[in-house]
C-alpha atoms as a PDB file:
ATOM      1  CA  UNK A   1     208.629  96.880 -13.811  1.00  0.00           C
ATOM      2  CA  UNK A   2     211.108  94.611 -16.096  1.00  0.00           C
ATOM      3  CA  UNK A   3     210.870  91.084 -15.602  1.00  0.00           C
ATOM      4  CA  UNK A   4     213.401  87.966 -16.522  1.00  0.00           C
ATOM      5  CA  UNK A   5     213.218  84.971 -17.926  1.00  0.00           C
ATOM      6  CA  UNK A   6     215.227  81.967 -16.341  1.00  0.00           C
ATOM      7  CA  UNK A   7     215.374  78.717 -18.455  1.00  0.00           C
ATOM      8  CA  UNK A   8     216.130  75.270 -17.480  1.00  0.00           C
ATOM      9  CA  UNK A   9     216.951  73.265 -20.611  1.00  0.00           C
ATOM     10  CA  UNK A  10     215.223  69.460 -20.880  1.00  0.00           C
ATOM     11  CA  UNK A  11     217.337  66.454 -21.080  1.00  0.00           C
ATOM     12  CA  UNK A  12     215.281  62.754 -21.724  1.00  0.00           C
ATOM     13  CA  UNK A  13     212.673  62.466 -19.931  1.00  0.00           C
ATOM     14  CA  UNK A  14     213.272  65.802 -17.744  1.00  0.00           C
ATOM     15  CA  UNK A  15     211.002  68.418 -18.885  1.00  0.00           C
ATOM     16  CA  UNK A  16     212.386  72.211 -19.753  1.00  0.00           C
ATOM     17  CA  UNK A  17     211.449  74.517 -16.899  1.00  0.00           C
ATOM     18  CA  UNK A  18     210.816  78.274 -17.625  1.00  0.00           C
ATOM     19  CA  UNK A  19     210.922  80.378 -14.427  1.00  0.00           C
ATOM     20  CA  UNK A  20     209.768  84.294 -14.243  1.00  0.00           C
ATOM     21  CA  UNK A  21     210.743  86.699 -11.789  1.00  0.00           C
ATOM     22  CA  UNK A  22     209.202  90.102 -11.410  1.00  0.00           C
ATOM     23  CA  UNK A  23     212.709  92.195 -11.466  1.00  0.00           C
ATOM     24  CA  UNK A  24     215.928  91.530 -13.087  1.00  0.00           C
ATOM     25  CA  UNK A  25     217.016  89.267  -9.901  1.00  0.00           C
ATOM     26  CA  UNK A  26     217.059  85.639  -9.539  1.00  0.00           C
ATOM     27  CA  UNK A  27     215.004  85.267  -6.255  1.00  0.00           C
ATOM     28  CA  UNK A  28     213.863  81.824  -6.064  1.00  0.00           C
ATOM     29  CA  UNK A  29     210.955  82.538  -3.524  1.00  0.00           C
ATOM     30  CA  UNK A  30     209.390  84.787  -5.601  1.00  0.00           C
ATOM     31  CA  UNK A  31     209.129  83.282  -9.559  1.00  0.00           C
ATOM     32  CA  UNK A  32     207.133  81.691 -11.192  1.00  0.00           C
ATOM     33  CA  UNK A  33     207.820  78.405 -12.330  1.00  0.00           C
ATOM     34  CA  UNK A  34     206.038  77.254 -16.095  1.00  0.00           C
ATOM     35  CA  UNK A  35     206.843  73.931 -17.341  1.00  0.00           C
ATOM     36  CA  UNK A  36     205.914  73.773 -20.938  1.00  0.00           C
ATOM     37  CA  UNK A  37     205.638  70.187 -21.631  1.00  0.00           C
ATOM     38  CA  UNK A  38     203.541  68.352 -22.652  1.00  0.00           C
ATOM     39  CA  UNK A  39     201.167  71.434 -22.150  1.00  0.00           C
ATOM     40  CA  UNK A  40     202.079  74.564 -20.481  1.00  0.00           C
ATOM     41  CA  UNK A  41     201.290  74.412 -17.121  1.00  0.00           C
ATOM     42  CA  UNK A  42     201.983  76.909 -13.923  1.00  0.00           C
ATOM     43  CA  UNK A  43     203.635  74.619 -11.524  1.00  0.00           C
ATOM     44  CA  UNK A  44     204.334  77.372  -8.608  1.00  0.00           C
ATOM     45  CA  UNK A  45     204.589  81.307  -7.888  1.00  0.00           C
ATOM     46  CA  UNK A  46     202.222  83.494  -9.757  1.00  0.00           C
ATOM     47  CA  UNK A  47     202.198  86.198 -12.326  1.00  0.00           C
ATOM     48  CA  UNK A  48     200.608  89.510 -12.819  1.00  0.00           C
END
């Protein structure tokens, strides 16, 4: 199954936020959200 990528882009002291959805839809119930700063972290969801 193809997945996609969904990027929030950082600004001061706002981290970026990756989030990672299954399909090629942005369904906000079902991604995962990975925050990559300071370490890469898995902040909600899960992934396969």
């Amino acid at each position: 199954m193809p997945g996609e990528a969904w990027l929030r882009r950082g600004l001061g002291n706002v981290p970026p936020v990756i989030g990672v959805t299954a399909g090629t839809r942005f369904e906000a119930e079902r991604m995962a959200v990975l925050m990559p700063e300071p370490l890469t972290m898995q902040a909600s969801g899960r992934l396969p």
